[in-house]
C-alpha atoms as a PDB file:
ATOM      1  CA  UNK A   1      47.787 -10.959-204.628  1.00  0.00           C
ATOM      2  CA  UNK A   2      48.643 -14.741-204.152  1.00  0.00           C
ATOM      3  CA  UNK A   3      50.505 -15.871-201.608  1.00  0.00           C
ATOM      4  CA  UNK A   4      53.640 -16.473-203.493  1.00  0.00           C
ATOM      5  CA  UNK A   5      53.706 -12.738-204.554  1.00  0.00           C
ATOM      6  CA  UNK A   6      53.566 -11.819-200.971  1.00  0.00           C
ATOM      7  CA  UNK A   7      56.190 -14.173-200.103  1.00  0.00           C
ATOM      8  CA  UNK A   8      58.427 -12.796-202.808  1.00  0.00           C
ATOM      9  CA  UNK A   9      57.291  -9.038-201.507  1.00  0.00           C
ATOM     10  CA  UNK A  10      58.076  -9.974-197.638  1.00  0.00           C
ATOM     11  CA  UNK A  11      61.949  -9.140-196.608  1.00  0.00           C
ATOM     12  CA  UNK A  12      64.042 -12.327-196.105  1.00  0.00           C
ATOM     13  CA  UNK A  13      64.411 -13.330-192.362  1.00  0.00           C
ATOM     14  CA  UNK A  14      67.521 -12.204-190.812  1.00  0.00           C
ATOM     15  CA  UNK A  15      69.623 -15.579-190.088  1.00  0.00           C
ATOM     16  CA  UNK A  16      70.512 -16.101-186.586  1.00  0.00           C
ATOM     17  CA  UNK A  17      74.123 -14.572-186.895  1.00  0.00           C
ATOM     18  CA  UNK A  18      72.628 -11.434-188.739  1.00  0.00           C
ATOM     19  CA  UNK A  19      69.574 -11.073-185.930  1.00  0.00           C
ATOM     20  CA  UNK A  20      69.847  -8.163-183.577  1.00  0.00           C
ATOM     21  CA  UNK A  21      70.649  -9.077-180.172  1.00  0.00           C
ATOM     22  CA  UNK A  22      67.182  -8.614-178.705  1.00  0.00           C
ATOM     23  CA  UNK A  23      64.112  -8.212-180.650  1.00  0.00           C
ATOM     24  CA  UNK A  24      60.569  -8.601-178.900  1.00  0.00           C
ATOM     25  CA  UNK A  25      57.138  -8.190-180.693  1.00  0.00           C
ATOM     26  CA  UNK A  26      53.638  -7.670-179.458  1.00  0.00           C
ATOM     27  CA  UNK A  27      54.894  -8.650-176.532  1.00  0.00           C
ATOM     28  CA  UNK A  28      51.383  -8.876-173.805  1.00  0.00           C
ATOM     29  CA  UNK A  29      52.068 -10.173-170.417  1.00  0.00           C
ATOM     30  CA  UNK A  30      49.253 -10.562-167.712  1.00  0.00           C
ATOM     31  CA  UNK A  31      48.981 -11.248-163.838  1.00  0.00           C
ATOM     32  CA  UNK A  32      45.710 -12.895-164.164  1.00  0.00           C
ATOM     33  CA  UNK A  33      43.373  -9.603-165.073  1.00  0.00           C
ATOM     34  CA  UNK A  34      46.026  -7.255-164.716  1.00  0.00           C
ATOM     35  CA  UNK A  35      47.706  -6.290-168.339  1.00  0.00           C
ATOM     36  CA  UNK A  36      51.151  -5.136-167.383  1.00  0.00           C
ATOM     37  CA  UNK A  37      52.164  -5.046-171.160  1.00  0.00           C
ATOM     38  CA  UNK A  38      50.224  -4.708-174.604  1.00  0.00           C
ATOM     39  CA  UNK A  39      51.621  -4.785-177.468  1.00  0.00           C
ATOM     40  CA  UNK A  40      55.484  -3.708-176.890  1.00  0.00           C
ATOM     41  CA  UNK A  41      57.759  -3.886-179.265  1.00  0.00           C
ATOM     42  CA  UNK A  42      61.845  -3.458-178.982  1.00  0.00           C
ATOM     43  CA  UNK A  43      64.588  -4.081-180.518  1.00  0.00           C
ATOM     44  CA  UNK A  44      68.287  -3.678-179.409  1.00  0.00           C
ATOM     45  CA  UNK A  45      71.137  -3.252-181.509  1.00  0.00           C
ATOM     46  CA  UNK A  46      74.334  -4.997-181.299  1.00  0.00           C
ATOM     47  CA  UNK A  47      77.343  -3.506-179.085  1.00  0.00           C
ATOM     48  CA  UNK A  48      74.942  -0.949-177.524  1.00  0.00           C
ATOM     49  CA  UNK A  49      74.383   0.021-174.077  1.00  0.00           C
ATOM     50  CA  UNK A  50      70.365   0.247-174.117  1.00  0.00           C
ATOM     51  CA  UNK A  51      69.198   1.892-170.649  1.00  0.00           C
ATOM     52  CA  UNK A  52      65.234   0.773-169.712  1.00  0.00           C
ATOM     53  CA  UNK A  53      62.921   3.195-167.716  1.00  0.00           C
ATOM     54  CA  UNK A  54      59.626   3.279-166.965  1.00  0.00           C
ATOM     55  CA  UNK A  55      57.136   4.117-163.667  1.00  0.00           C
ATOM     56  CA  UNK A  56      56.890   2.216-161.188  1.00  0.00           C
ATOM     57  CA  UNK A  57      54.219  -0.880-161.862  1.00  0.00           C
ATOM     58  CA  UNK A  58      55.263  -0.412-165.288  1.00  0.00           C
ATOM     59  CA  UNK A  59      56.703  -4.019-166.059  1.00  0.00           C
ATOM     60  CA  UNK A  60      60.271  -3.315-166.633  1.00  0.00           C
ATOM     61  CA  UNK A  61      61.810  -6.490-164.857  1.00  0.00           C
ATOM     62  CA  UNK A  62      59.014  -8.388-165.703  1.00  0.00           C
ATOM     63  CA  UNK A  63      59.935  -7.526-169.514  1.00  0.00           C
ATOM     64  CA  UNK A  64      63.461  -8.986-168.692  1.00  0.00           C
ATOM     65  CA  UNK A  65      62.032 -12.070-166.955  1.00  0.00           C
ATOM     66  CA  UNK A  66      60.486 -12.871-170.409  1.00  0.00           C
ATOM     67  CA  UNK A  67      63.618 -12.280-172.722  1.00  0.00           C
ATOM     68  CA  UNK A  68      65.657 -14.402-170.877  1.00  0.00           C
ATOM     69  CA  UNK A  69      63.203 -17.332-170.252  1.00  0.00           C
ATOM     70  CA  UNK A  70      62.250 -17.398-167.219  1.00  0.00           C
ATOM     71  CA  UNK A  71      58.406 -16.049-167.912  1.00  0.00           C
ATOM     72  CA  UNK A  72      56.391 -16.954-170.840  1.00  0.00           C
ATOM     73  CA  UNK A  73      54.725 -14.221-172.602  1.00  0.00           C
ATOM     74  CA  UNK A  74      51.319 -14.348-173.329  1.00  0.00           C
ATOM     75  CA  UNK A  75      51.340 -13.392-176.375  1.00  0.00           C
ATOM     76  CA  UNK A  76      53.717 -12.212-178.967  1.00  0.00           C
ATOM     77  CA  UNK A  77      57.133 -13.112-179.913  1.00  0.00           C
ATOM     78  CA  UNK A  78      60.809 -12.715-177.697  1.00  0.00           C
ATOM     79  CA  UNK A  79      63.957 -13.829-180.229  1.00  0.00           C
ATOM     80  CA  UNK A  80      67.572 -13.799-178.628  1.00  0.00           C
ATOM     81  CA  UNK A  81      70.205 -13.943-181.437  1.00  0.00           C
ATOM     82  CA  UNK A  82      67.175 -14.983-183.492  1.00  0.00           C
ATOM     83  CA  UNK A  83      66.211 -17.817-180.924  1.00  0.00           C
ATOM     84  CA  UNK A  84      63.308 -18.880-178.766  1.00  0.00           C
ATOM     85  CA  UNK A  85      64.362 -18.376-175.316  1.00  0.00           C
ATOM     86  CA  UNK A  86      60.951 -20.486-174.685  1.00  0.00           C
ATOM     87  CA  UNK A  87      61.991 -22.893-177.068  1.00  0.00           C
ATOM     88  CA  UNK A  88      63.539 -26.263-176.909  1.00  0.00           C
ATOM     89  CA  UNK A  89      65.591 -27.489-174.195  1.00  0.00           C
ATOM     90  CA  UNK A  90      68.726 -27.666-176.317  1.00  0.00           C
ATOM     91  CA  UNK A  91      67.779 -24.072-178.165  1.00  0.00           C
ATOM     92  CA  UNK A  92      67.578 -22.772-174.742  1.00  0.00           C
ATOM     93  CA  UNK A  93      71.139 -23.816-174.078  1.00  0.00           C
ATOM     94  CA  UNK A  94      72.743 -22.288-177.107  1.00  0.00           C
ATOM     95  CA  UNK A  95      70.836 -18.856-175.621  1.00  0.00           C
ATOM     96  CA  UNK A  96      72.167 -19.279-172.033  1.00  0.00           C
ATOM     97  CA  UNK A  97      76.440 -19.591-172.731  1.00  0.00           C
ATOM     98  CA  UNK A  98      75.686 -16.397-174.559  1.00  0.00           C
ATOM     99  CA  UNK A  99      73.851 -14.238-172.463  1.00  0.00           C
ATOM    100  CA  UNK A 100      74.975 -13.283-168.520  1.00  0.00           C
ATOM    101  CA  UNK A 101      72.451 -11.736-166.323  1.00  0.00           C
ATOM    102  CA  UNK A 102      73.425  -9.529-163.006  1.00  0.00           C
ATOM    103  CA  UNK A 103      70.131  -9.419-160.893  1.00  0.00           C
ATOM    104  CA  UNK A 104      68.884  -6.977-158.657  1.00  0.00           C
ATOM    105  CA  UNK A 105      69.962  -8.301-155.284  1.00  0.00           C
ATOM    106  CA  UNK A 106      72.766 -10.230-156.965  1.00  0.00           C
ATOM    107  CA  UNK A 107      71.339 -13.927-156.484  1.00  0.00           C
ATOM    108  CA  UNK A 108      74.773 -15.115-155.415  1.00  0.00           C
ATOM    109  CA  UNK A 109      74.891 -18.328-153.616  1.00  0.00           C
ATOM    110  CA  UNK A 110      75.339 -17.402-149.914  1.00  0.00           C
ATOM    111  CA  UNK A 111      77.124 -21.139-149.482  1.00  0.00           C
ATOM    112  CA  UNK A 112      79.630 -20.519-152.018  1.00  0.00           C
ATOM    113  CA  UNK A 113      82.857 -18.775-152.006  1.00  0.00           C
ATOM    114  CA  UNK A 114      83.164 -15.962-154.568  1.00  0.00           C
ATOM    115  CA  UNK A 115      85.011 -17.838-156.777  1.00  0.00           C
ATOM    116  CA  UNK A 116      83.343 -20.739-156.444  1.00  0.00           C
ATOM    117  CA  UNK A 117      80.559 -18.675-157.322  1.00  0.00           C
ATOM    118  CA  UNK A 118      82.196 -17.495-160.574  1.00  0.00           C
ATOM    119  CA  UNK A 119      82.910 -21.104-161.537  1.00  0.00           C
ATOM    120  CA  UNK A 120      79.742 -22.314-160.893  1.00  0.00           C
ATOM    121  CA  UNK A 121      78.654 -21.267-165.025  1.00  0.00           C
ATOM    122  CA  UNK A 122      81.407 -23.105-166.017  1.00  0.00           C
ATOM    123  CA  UNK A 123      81.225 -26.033-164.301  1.00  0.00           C
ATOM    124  CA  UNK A 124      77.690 -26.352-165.396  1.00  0.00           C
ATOM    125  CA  UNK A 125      78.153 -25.011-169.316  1.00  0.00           C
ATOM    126  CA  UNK A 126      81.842 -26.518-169.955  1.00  0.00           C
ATOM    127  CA  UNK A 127      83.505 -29.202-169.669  1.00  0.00           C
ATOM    128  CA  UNK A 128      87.067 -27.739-169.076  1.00  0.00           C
ATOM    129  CA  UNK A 129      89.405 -28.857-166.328  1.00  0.00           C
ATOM    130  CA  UNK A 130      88.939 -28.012-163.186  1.00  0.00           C
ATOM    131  CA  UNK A 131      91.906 -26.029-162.637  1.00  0.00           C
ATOM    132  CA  UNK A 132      91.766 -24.131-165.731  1.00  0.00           C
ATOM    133  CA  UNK A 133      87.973 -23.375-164.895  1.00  0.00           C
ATOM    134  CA  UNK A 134      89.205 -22.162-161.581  1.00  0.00           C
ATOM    135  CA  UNK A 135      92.196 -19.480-163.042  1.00  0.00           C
ATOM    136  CA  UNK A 136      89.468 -18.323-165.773  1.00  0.00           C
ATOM    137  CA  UNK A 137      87.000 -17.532-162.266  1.00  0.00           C
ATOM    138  CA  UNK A 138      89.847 -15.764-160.766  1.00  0.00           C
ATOM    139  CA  UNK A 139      90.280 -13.726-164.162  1.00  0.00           C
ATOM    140  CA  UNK A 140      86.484 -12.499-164.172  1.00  0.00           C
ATOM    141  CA  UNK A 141      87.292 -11.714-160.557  1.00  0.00           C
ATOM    142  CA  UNK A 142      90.091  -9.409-161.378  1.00  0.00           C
ATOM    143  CA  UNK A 143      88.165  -8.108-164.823  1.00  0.00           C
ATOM    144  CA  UNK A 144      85.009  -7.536-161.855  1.00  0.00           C
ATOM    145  CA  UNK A 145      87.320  -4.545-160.611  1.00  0.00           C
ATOM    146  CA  UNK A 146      87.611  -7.042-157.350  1.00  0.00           C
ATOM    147  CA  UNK A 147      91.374  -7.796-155.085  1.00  0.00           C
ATOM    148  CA  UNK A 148      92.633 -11.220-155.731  1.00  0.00           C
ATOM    149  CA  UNK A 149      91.643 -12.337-151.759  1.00  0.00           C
ATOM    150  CA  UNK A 150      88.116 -11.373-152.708  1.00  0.00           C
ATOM    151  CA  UNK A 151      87.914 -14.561-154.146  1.00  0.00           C
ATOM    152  CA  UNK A 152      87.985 -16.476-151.046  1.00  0.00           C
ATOM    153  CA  UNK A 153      85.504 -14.465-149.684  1.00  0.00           C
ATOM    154  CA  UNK A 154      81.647 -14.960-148.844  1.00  0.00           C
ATOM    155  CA  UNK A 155      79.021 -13.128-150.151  1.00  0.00           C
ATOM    156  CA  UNK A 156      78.325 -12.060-146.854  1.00  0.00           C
ATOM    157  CA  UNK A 157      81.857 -11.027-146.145  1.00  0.00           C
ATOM    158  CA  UNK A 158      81.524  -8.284-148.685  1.00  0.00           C
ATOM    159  CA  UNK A 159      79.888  -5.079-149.281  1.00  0.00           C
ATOM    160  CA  UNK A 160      77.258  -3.791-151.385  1.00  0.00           C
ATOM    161  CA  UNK A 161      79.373  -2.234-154.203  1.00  0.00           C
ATOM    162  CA  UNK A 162      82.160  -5.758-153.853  1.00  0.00           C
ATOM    163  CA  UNK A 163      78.983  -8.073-153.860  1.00  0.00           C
ATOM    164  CA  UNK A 164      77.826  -6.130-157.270  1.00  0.00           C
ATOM    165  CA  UNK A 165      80.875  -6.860-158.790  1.00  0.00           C
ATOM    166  CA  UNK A 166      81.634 -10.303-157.545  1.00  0.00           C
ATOM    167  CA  UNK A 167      77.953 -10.636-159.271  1.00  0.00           C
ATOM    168  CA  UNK A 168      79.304  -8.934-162.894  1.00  0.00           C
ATOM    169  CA  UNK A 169      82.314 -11.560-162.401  1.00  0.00           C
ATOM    170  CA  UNK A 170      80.006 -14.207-162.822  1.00  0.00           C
ATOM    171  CA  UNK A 171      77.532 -12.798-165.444  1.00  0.00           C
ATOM    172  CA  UNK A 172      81.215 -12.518-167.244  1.00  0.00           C
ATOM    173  CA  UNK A 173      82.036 -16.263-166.406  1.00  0.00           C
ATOM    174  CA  UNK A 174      80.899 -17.552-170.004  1.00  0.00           C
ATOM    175  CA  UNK A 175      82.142 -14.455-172.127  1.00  0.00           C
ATOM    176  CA  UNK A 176      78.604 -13.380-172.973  1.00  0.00           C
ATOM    177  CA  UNK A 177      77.895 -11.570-175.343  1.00  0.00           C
ATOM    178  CA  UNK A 178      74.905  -9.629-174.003  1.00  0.00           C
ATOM    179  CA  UNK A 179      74.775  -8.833-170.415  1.00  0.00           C
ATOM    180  CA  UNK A 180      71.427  -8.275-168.634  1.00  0.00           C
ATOM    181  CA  UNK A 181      71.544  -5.748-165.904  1.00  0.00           C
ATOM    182  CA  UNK A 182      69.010  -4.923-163.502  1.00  0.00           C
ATOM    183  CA  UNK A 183      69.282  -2.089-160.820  1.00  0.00           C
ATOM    184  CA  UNK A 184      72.870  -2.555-161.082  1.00  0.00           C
ATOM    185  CA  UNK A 185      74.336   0.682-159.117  1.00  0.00           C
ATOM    186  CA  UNK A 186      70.595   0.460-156.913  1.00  0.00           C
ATOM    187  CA  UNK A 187      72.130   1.070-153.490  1.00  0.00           C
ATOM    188  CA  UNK A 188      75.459   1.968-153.884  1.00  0.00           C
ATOM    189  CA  UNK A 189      76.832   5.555-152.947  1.00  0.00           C
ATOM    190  CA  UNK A 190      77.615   7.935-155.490  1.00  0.00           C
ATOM    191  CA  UNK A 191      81.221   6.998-155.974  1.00  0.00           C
ATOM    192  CA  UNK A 192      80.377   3.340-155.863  1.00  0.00           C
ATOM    193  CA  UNK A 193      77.472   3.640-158.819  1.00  0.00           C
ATOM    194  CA  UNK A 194      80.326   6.231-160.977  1.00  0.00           C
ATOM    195  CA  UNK A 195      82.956   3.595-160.581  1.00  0.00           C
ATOM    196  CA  UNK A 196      80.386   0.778-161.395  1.00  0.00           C
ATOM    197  CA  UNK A 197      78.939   2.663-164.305  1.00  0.00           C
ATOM    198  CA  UNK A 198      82.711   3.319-165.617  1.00  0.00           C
ATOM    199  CA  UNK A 199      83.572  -0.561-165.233  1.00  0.00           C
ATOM    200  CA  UNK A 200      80.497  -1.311-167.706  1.00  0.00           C
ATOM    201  CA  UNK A 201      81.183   1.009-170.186  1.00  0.00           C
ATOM    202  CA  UNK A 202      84.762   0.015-170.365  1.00  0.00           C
ATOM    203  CA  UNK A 203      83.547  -3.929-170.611  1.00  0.00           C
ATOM    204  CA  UNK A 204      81.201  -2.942-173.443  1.00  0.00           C
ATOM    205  CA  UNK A 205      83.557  -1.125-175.641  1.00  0.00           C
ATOM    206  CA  UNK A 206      86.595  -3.322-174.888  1.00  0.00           C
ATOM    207  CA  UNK A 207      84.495  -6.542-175.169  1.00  0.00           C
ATOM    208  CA  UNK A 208      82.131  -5.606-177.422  1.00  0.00           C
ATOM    209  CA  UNK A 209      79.244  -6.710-175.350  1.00  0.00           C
ATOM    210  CA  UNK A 210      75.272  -5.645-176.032  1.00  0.00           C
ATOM    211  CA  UNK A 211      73.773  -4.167-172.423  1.00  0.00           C
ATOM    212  CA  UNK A 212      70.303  -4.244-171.789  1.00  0.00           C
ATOM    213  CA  UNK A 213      69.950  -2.179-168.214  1.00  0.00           C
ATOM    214  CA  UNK A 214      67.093  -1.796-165.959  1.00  0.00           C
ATOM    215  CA  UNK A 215      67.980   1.394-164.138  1.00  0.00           C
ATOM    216  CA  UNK A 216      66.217   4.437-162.130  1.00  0.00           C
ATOM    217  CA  UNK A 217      69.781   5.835-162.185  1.00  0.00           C
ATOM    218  CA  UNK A 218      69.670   9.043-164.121  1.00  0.00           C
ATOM    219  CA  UNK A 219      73.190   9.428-163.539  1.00  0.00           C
ATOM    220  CA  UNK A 220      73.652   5.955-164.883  1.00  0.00           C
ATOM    221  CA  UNK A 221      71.885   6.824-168.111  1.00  0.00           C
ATOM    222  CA  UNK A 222      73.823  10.152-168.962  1.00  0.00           C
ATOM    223  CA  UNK A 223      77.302   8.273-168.357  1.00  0.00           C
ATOM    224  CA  UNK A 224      76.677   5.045-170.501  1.00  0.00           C
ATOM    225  CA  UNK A 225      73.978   4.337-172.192  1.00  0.00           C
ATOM    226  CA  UNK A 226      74.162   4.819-176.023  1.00  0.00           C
ATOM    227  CA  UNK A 227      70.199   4.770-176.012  1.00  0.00           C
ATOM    228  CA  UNK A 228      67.164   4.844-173.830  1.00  0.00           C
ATOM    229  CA  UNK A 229      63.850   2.964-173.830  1.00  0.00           C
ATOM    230  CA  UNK A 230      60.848   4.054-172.277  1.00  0.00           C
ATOM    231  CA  UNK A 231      58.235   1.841-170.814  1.00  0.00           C
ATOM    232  CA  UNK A 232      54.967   3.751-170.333  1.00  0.00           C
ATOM    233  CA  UNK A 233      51.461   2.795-171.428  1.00  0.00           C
ATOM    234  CA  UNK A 234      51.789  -0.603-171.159  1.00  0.00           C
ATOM    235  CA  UNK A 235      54.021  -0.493-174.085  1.00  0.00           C
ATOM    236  CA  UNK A 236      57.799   1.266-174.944  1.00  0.00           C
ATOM    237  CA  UNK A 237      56.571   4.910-176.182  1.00  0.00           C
ATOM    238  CA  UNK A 238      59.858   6.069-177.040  1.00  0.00           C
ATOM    239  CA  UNK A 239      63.450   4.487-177.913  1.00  0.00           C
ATOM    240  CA  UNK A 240      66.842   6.714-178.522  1.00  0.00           C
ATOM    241  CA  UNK A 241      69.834   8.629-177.210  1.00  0.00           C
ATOM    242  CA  UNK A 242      68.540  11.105-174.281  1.00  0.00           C
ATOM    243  CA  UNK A 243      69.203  13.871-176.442  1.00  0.00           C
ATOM    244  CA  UNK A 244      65.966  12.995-178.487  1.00  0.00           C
ATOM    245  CA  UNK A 245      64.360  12.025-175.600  1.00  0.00           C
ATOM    246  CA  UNK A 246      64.961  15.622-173.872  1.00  0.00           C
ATOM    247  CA  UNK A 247      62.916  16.580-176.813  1.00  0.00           C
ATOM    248  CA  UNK A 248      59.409  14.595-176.146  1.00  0.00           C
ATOM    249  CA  UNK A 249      56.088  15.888-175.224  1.00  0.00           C
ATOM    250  CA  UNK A 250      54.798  12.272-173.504  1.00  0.00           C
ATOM    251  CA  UNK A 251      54.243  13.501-170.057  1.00  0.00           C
ATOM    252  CA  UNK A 252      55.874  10.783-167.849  1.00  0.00           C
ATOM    253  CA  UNK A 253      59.513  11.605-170.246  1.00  0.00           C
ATOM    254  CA  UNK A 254      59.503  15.400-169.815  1.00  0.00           C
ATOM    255  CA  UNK A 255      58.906  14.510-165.717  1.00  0.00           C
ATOM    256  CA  UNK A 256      61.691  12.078-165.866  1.00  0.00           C
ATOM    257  CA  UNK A 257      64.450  13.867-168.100  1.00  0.00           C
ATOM    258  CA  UNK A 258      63.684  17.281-167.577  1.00  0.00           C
ATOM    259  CA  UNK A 259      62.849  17.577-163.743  1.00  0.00           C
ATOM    260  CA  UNK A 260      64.566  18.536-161.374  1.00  0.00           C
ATOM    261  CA  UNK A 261      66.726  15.026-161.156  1.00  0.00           C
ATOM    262  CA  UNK A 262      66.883  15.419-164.497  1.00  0.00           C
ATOM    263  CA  UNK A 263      68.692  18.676-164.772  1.00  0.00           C
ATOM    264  CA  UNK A 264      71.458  17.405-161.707  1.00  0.00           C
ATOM    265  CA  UNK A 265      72.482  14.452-163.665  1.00  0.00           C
ATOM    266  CA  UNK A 266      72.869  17.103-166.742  1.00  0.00           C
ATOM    267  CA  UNK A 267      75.301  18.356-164.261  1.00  0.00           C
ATOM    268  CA  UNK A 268      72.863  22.024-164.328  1.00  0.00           C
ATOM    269  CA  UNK A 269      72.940  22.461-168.795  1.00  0.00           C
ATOM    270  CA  UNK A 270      70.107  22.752-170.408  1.00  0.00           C
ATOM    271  CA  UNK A 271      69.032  20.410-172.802  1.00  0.00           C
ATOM    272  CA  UNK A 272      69.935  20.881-176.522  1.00  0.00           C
ATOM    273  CA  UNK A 273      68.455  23.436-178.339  1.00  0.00           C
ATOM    274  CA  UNK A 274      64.990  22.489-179.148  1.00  0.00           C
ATOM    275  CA  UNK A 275      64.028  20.336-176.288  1.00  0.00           C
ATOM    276  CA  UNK A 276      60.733  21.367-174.294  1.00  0.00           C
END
């Protein structure tokens, strides 16, 4: 077969408005001998809520660190609304007013008020008037789930669950539309991580926004999350809603899902028919 047959054989490439959200290929990343991934592949799907899991060790944030650009992979592909996040400088910026990203501990800046904060995105991505740049800040504060006066406030003014969601507020500052969450309800109480895991569902289904979460939040991933992936094996060994999860015989997933964690967030059913 030439290679013009296999050309006309090979499926078109999607165009960069038609490209899922996140797709990653062969993805291998290394800490000098250390292979932490080998040969992962994922893709997520627009306007879903994708939960991440894996061991401990197993290379879930590092996996996010490499979609969103800030570590190269060494080998393999990452495409973000069919872009190089590694790319070019100005490729990279089309990526970045897309996408907002809620890290673990928050990474607000402790100098900055909570609205200032929030503004910060804009004043760096937009070139929109000051004070209309400061009533959209103190919109993402209210959309946040946060009081007006929380704007004024300090980071370290605030607590866990109101520094989480002064965090969302500025993930939201740019209208993204995929939003990168890792740990997000890690350390609240339960009522806090409910009413945070509520707030995200209702942003993705009245925004429409793709959410790709890092969680060990069982809870979490029974309330929102319209599919699962699992990291184990240096690689993702399963992908789908936790019903068909419930139903695999990897070892680490049948720990995870159907212990005895597993069972509480099920609020005590059983899994559905057929699951071991």
């Amino acid at each position: 077969m030439t290679l013009l047959d296999r050309a006309r054989q090979a499926p078109p490439e999607p165009r960069p408005e038609d490209a899922p959200p996140i797709l990653v290929r062969r993805l291998q990343s290394r800490f000098g001998e250390h292979l932490i991934h080998d040969g992962l592949d994922l893709t997520v799907r627009k306007g879903e809520v994708l939960g991440v899991v894996g061991g401990s060790g197993t290379g879930k944030t590092v996996l996010l660190n490499t979609i969103i650009g800030l570590r190269p992979p060494d080998a393999g592909e990452v495409r973000v609304f069919g872009m190089n996040p590694h790319g070019s400088t100005a490729e990279r910026a089309a990526i970045d007013r897309r996408w907002g990203v809620l890290f673990q501990q928050g990474a607000l800046f402790s100098s900055l008020s909570v609205k200032d904060n929030v503004a910060a995105p804009l004043f760096e991505h937009t070139r929109l008037p000051t004070d209309l740049i400061g009533e959209l800040a103190e919109l993402k504060i209210a959309l946040a789930g946060l009081p007006a006066e929380a704007g004024g406030k300090f980071p370290a003014e605030l607590s866990g669950g109101m520094r989480k969601r002064a965090s969302l507020a500025r993930a939201l500052a740019l209208d993204p539309e995929l939003l990168f969450l890792d740990e997000p309800t890690a350390g609240l109480d339960p009522i806090g991580g409910e009413a945070f895991d509520t707030l995200i569902r209702n942003l993705s289904d009245s925004l429409g926004l793709t959410v790709f979460m890092i969680t060990h939040d069982l809870d979490s991933l029974y309330a929102i999350c319209d599919r699962v992936a699992v990291i184990a094996d240096k690689k993702v060994v399963a992908v789908g809603p936790i019903s068909e999860l419930e139903k695999s015989d990897h070892p680490w997933i049948k720990e995870y899902f159907l212990g005895p964690r597993g069972r509480a967030a099920r609020g005590g059913k059983a899994p559905e028919q057929g699951a071991s």
